[in-house]
PDB file of N, CA and C in Angstrom:
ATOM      1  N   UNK A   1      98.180 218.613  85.631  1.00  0.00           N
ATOM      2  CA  UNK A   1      96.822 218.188  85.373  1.00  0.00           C
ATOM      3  C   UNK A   1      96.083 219.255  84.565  1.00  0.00           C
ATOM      4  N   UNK A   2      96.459 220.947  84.940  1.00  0.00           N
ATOM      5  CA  UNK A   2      95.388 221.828  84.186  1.00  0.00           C
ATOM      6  C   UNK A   2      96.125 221.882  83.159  1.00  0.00           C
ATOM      7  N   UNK A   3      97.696 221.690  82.283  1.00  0.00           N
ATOM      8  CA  UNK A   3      97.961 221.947  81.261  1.00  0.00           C
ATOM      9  C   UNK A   3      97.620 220.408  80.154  1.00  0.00           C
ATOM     10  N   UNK A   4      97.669 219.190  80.781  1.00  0.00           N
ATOM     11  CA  UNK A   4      96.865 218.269  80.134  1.00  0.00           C
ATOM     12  C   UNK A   4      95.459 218.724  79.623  1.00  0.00           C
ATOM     13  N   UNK A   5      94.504 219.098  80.465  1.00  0.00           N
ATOM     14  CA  UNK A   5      93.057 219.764  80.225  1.00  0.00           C
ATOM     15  C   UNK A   5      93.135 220.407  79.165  1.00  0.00           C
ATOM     16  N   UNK A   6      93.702 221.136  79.424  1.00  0.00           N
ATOM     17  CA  UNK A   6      93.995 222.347  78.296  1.00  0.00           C
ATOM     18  C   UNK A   6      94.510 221.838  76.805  1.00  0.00           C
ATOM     19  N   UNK A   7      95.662 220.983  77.213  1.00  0.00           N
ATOM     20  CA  UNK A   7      96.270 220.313  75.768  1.00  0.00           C
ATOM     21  C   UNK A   7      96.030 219.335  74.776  1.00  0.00           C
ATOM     22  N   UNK A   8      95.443 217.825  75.698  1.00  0.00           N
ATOM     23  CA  UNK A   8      95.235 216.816  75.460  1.00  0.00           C
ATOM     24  C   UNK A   8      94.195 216.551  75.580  1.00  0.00           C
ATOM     25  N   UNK A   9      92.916 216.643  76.562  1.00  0.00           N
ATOM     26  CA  UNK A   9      92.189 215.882  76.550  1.00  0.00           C
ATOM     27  C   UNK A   9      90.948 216.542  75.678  1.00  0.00           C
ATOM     28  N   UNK A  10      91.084 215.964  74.556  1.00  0.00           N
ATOM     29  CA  UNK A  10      90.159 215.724  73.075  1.00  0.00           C
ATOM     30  C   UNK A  10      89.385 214.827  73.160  1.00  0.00           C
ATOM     31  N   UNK A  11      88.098 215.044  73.149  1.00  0.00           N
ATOM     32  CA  UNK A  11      87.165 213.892  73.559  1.00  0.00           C
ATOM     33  C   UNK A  11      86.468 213.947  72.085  1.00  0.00           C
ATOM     34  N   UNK A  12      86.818 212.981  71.160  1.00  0.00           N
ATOM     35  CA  UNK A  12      85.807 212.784  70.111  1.00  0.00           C
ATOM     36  C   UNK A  12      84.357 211.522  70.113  1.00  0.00           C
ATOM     37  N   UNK A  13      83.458 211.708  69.940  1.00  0.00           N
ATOM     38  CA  UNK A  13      83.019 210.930  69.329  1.00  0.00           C
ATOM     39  C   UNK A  13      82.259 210.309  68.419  1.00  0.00           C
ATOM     40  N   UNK A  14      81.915 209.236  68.157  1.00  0.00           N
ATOM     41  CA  UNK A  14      81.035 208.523  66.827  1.00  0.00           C
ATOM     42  C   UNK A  14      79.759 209.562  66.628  1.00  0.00           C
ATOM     43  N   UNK A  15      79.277 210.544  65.495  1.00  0.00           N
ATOM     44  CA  UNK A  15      78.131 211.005  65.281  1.00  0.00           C
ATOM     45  C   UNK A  15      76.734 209.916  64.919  1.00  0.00           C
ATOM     46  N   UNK A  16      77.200 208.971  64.727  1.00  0.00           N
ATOM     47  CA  UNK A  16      76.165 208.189  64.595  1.00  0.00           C
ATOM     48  C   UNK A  16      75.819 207.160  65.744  1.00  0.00           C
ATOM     49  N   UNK A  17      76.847 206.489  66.435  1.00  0.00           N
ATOM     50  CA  UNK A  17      76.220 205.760  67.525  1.00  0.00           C
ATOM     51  C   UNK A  17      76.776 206.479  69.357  1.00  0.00           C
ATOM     52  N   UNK A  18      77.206 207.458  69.076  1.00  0.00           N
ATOM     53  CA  UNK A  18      77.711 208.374  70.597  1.00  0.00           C
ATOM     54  C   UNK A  18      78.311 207.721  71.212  1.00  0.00           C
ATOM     55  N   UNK A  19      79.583 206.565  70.665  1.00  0.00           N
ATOM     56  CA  UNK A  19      80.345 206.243  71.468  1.00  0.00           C
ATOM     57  C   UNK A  19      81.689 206.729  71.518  1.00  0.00           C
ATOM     58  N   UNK A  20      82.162 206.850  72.350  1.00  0.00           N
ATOM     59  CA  UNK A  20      83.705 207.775  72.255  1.00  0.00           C
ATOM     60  C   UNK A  20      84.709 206.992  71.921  1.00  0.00           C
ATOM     61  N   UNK A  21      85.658 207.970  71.244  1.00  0.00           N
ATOM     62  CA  UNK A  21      86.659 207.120  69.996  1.00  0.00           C
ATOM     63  C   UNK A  21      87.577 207.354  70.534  1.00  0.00           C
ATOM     64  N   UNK A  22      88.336 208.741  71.056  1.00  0.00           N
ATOM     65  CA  UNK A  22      89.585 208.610  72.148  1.00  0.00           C
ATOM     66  C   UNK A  22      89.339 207.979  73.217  1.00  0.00           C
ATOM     67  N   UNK A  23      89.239 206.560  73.466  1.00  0.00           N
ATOM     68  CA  UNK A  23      89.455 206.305  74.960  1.00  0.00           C
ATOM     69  C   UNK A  23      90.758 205.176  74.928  1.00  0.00           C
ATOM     70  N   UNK A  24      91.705 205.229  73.892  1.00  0.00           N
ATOM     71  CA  UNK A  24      93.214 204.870  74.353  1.00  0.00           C
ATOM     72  C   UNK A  24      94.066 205.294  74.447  1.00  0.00           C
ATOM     73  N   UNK A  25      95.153 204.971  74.809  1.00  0.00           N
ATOM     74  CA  UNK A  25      96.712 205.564  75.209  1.00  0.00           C
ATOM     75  C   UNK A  25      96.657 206.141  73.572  1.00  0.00           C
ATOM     76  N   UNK A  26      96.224 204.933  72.611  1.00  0.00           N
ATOM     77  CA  UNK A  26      96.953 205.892  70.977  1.00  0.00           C
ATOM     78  C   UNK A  26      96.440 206.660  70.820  1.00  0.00           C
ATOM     79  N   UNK A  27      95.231 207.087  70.908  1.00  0.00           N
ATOM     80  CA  UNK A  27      95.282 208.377  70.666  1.00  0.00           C
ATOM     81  C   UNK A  27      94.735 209.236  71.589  1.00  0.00           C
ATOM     82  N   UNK A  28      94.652 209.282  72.715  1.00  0.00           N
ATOM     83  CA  UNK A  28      94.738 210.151  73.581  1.00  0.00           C
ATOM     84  C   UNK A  28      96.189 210.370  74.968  1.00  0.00           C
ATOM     85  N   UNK A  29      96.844 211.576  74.456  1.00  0.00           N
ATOM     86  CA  UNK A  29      98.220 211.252  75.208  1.00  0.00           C
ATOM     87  C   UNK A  29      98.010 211.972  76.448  1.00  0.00           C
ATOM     88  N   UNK A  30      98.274 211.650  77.442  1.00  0.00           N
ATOM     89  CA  UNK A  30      98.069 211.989  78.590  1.00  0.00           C
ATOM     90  C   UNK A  30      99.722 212.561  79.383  1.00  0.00           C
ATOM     91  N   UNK A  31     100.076 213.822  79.875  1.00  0.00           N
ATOM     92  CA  UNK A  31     101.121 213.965  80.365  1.00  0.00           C
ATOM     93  C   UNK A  31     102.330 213.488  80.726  1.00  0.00           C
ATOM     94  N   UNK A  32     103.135 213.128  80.262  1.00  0.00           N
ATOM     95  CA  UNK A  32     104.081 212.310  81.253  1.00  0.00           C
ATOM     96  C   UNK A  32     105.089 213.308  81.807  1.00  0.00           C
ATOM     97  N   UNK A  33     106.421 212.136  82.175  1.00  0.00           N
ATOM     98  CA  UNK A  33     106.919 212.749  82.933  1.00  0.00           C
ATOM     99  C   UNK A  33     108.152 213.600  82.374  1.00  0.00           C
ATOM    100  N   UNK A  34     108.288 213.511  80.605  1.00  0.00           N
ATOM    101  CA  UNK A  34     109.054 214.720  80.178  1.00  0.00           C
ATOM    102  C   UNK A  34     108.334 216.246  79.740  1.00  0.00           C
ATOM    103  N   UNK A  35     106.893 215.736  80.498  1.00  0.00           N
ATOM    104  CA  UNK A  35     106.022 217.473  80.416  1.00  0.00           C
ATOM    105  C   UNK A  35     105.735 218.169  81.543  1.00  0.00           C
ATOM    106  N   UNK A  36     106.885 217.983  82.057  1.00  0.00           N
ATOM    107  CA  UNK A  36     106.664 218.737  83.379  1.00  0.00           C
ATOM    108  C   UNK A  36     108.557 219.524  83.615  1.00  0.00           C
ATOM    109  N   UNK A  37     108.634 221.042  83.717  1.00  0.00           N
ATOM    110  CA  UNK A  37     110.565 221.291  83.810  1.00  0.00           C
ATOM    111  C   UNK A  37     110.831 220.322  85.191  1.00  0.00           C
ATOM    112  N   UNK A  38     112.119 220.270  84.492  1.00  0.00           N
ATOM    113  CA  UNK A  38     113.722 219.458  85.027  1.00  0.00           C
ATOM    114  C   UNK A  38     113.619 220.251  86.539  1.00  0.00           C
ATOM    115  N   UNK A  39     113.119 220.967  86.469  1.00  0.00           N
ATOM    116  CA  UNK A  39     113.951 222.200  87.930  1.00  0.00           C
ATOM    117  C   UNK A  39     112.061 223.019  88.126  1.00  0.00           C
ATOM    118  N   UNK A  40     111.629 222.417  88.954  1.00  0.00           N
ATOM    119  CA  UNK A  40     110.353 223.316  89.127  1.00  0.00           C
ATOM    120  C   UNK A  40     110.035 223.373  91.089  1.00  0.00           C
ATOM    121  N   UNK A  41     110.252 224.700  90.893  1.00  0.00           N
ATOM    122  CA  UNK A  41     110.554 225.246  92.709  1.00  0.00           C
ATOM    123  C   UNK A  41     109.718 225.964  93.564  1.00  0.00           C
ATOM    124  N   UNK A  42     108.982 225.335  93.759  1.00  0.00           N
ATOM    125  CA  UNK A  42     107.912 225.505  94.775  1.00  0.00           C
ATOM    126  C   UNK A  42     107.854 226.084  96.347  1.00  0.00           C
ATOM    127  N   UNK A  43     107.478 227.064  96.542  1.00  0.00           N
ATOM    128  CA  UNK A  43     107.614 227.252  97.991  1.00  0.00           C
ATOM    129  C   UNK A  43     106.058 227.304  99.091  1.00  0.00           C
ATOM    130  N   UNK A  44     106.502 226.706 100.251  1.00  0.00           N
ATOM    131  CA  UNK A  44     105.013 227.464 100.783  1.00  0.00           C
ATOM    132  C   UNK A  44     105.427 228.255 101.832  1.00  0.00           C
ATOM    133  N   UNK A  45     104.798 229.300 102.412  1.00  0.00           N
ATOM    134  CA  UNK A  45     104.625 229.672 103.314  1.00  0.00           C
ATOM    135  C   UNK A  45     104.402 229.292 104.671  1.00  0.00           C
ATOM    136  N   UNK A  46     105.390 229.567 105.396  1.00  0.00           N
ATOM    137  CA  UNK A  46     105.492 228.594 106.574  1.00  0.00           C
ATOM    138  C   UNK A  46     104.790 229.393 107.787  1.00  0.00           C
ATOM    139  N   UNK A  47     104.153 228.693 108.572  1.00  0.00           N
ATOM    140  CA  UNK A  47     103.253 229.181 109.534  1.00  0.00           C
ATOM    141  C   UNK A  47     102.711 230.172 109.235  1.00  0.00           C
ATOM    142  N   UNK A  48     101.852 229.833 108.113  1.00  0.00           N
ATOM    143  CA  UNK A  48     100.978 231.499 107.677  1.00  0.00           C
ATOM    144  C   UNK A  48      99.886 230.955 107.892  1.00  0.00           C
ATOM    145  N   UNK A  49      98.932 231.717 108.472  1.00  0.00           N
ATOM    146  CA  UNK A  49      97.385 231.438 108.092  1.00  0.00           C
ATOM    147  C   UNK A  49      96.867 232.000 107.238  1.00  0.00           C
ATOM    148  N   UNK A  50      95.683 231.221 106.995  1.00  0.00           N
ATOM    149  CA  UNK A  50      94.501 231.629 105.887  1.00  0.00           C
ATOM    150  C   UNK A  50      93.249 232.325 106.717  1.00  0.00           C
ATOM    151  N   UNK A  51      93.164 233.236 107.090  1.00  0.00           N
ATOM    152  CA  UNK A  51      91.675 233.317 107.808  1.00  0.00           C
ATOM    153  C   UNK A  51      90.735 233.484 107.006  1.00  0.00           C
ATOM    154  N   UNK A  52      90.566 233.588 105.837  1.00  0.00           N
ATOM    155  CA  UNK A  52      89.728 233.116 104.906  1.00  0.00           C
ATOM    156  C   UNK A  52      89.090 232.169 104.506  1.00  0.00           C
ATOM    157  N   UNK A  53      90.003 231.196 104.563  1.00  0.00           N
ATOM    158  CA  UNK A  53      89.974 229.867 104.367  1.00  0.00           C
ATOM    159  C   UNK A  53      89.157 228.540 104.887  1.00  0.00           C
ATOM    160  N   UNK A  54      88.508 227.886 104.412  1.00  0.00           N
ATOM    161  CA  UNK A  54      87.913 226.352 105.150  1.00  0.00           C
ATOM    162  C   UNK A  54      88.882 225.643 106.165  1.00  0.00           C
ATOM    163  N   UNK A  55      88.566 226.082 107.379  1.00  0.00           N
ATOM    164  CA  UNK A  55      89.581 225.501 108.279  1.00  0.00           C
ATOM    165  C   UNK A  55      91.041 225.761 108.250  1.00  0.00           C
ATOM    166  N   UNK A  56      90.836 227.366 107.836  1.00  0.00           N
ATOM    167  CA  UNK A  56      92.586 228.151 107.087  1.00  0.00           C
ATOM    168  C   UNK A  56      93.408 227.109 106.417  1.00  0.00           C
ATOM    169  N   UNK A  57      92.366 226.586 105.470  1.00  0.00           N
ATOM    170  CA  UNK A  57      93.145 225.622 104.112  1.00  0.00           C
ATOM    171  C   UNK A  57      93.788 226.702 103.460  1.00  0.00           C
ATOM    172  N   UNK A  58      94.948 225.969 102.977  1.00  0.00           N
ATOM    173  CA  UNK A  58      95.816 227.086 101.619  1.00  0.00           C
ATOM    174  C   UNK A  58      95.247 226.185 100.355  1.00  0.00           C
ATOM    175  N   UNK A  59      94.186 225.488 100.336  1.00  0.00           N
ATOM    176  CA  UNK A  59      93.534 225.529  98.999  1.00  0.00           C
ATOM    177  C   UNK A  59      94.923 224.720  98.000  1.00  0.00           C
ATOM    178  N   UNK A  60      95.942 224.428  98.555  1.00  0.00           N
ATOM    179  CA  UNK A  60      96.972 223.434  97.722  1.00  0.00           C
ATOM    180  C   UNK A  60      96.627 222.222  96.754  1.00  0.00           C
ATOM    181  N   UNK A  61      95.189 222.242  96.261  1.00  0.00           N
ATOM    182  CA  UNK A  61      94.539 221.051  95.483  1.00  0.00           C
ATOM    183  C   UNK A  61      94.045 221.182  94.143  1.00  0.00           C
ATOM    184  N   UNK A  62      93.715 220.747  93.780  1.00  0.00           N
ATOM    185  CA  UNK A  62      92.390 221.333  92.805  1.00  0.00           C
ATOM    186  C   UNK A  62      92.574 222.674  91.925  1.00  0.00           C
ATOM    187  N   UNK A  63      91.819 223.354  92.987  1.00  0.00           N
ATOM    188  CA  UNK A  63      91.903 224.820  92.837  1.00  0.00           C
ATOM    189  C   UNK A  63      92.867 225.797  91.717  1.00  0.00           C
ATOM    190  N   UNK A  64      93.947 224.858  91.989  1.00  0.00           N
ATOM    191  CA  UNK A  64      95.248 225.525  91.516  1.00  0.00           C
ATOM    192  C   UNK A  64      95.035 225.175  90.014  1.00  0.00           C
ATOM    193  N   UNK A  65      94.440 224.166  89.517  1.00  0.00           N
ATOM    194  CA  UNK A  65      94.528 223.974  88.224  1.00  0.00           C
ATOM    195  C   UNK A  65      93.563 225.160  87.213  1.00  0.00           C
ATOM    196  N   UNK A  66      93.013 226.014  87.845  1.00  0.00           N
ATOM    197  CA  UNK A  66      92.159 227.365  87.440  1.00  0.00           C
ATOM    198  C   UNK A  66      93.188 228.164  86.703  1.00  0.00           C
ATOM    199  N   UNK A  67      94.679 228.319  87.471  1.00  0.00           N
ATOM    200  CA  UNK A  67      96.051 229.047  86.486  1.00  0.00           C
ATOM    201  C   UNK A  67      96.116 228.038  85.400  1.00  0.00           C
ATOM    202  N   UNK A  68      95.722 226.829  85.098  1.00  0.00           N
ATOM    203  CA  UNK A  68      96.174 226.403  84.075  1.00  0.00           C
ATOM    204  C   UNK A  68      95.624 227.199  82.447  1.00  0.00           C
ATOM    205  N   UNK A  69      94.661 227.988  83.229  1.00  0.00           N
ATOM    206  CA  UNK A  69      94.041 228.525  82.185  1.00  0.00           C
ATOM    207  C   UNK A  69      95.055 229.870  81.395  1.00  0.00           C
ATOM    208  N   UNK A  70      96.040 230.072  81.948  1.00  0.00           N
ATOM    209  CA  UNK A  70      96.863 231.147  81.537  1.00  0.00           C
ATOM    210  C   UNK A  70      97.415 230.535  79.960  1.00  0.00           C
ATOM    211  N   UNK A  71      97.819 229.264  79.890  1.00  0.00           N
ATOM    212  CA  UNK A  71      98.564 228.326  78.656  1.00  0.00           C
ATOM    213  C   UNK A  71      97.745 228.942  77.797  1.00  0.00           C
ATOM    214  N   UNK A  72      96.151 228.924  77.786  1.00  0.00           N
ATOM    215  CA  UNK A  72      95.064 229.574  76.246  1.00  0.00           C
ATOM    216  C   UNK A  72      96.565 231.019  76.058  1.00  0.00           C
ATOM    217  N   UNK A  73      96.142 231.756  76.869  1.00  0.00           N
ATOM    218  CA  UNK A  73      96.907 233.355  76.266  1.00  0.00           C
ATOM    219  C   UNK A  73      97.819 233.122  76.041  1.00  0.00           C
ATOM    220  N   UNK A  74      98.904 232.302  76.079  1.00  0.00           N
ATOM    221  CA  UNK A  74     100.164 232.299  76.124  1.00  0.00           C
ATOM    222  C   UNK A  74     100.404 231.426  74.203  1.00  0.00           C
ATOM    223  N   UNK A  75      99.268 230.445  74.514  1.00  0.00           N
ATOM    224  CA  UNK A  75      99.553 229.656  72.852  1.00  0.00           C
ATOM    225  C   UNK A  75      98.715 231.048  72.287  1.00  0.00           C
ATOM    226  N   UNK A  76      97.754 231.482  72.174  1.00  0.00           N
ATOM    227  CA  UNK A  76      97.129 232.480  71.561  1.00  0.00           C
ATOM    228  C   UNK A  76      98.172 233.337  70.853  1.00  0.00           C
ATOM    229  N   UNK A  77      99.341 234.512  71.988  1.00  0.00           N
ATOM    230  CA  UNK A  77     100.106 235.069  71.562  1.00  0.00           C
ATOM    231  C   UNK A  77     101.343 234.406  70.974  1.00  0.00           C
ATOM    232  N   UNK A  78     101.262 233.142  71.211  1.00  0.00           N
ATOM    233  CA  UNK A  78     102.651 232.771  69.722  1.00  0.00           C
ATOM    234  C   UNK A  78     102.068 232.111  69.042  1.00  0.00           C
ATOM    235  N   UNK A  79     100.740 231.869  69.064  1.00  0.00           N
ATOM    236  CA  UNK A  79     100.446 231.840  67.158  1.00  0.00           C
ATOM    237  C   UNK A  79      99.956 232.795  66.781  1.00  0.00           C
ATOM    238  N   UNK A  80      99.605 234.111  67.118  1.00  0.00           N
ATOM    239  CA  UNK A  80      99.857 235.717  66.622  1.00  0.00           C
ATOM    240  C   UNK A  80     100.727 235.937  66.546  1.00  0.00           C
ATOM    241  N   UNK A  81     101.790 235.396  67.260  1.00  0.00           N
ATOM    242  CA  UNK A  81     103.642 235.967  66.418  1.00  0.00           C
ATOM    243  C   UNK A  81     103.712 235.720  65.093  1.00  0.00           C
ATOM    244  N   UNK A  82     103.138 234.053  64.925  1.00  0.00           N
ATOM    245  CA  UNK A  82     103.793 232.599  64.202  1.00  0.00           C
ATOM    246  C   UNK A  82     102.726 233.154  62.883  1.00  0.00           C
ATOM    247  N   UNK A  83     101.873 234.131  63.153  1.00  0.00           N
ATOM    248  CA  UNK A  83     100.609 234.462  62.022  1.00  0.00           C
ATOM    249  C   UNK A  83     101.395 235.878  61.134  1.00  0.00           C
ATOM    250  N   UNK A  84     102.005 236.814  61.810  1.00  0.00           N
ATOM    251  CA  UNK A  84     102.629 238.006  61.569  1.00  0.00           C
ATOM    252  C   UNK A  84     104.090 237.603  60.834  1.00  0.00           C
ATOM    253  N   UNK A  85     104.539 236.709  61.624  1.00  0.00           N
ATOM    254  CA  UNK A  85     105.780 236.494  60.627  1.00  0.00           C
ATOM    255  C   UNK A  85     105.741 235.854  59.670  1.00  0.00           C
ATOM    256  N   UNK A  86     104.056 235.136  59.129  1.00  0.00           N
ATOM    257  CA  UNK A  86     104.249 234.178  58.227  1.00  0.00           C
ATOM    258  C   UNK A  86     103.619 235.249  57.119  1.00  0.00           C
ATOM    259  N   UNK A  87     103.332 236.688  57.610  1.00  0.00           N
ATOM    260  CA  UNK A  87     102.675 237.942  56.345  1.00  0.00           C
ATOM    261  C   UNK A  87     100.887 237.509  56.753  1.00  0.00           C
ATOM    262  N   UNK A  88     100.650 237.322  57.713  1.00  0.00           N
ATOM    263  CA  UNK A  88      98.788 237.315  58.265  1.00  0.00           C
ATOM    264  C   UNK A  88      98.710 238.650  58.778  1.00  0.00           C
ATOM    265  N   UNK A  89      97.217 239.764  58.446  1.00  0.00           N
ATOM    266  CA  UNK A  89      97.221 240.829  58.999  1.00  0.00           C
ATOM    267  C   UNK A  89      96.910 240.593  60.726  1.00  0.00           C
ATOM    268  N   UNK A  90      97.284 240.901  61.426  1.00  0.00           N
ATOM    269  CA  UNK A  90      96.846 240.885  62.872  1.00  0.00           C
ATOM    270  C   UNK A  90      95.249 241.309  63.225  1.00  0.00           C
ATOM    271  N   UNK A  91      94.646 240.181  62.935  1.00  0.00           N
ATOM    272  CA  UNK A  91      92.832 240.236  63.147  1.00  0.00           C
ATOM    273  C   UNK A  91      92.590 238.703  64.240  1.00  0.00           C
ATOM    274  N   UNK A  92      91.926 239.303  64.593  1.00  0.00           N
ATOM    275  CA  UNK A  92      90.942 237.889  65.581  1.00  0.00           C
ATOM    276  C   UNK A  92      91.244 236.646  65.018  1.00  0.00           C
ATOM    277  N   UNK A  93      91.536 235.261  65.063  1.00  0.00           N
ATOM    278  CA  UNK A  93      91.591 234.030  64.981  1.00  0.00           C
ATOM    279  C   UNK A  93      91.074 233.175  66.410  1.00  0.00           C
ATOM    280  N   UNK A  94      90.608 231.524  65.385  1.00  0.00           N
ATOM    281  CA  UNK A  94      89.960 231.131  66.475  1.00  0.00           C
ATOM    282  C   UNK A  94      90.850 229.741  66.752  1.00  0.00           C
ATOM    283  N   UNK A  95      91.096 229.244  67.988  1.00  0.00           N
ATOM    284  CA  UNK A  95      91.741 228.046  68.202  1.00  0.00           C
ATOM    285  C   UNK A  95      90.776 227.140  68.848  1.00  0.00           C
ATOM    286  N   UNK A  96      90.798 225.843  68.527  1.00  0.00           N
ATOM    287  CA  UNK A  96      89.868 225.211  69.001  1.00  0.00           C
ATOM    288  C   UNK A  96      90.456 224.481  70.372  1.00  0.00           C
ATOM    289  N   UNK A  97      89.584 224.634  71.169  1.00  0.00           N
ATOM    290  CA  UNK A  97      89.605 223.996  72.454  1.00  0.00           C
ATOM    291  C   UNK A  97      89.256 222.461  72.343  1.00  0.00           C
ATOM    292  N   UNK A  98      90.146 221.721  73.262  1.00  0.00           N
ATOM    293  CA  UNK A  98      91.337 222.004  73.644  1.00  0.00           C
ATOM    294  C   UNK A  98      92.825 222.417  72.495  1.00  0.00           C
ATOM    295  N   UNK A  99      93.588 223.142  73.358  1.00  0.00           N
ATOM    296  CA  UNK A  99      94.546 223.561  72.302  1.00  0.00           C
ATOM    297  C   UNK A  99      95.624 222.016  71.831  1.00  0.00           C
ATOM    298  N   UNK A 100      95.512 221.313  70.869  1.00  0.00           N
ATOM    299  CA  UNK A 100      95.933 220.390  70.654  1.00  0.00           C
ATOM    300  C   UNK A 100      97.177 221.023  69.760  1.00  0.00           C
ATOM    301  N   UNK A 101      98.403 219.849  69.543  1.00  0.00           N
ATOM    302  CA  UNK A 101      98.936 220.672  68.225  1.00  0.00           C
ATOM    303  C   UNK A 101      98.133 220.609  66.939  1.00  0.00           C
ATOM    304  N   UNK A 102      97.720 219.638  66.863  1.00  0.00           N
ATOM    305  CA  UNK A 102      96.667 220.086  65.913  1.00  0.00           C
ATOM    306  C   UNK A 102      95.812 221.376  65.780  1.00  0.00           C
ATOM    307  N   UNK A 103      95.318 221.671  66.356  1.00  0.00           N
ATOM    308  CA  UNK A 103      94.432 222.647  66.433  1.00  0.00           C
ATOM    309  C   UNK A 103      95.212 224.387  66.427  1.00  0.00           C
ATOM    310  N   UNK A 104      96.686 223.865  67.095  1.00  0.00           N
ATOM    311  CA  UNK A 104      97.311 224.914  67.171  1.00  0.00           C
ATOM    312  C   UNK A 104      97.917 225.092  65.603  1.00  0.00           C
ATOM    313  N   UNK A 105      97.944 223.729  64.937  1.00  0.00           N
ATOM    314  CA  UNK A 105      98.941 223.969  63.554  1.00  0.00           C
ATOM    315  C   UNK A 105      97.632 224.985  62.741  1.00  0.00           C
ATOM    316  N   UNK A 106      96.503 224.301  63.004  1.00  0.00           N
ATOM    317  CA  UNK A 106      95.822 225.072  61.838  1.00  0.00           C
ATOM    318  C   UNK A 106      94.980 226.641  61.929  1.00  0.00           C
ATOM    319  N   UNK A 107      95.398 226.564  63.380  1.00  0.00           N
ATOM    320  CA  UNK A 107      95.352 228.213  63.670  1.00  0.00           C
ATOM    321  C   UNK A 107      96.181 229.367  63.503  1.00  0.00           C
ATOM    322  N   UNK A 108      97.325 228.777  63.630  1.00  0.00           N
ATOM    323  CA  UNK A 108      98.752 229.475  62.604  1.00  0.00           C
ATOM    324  C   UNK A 108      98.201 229.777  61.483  1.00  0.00           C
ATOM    325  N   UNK A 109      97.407 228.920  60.224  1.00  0.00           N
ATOM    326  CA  UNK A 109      96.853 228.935  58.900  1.00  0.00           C
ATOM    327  C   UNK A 109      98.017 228.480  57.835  1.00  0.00           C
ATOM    328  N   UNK A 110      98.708 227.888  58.117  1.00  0.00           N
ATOM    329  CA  UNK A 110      99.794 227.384  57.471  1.00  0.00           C
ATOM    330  C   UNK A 110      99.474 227.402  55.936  1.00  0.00           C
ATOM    331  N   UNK A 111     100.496 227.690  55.379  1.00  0.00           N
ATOM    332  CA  UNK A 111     100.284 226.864  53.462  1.00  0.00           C
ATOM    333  C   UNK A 111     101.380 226.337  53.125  1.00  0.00           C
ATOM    334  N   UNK A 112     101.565 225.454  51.971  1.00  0.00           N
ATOM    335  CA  UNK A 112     102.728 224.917  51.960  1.00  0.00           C
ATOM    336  C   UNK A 112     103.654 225.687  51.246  1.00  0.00           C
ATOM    337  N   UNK A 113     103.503 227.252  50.978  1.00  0.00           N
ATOM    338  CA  UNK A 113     104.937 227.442  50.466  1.00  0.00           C
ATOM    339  C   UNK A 113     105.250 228.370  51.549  1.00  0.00           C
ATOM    340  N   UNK A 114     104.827 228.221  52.966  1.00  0.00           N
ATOM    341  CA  UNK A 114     105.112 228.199  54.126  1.00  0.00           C
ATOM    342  C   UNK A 114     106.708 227.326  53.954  1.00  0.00           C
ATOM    343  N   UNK A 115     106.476 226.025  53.825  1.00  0.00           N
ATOM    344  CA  UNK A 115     107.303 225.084  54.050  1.00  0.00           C
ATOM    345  C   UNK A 115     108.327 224.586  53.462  1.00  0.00           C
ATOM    346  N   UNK A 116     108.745 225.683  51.587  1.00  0.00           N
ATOM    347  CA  UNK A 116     109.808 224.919  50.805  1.00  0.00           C
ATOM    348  C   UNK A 116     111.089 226.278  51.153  1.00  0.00           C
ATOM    349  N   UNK A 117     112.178 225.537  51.143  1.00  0.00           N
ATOM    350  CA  UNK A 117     113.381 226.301  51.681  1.00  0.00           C
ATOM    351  C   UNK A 117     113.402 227.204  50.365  1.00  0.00           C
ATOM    352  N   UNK A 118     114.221 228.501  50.860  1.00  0.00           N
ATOM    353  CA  UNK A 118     114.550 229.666  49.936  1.00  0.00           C
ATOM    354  C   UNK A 118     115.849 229.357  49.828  1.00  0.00           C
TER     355      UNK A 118
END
């Protein structure tokens, strides 16, 4: 759910009548089930308390989607790789939220002789 947030959900809409233009499957893609790993291993802690906690909740909800926020640094530093190997000096760039591939292609700064084989 927090790496959808983060990836997909692009909310555009109409500047002239404020109605929103992503509200279908085409163009708004929503997670499925080949975006999540094959092998993802979860453990909890068995008879532990929380004495911290609302009724020593372990907070297993919600909450958790706050790490989703780690994905920004992580696309950040490989399109600072993807900027250095393409000959960009290593300075500040901005990606627009949410990180779409879109948004990620044109933060790379691509050109097209980026793209013809040597």
């Amino acid at each position: 759910m927090g790496l959808g947030y983060w990836t997909s959900e692009h909310l555009i809409y109409d500047g002239a009548t404020g109605k929103l233009l992503t509200d279908r499957t085409w163009n708004y893609k929503i997670p499925g089930i080949k975006d999540i790993p094959s092998d993802m291993r979860i453990y909890f802690r068995r008879n532990a308390k929380n004495e911290l906690g609302v009724l020593q909740s372990k907070a297993t909800g919600e909450p958790s989607t706050c790490l989703a926020t780690v994905f920004l640094h992580a696309a950040r530093e490989a399109v600072r790789a993807a900027r250095l190997q393409a000959g960009y000096e290593d300075t500040w760039f901005d990606i627009d939220i949410p990180c779409t591939t879109e948004s990620i292609f044109n933060a790379v700064g691509h050109k097209l002789e980026h793209f013809t084989l040597k």
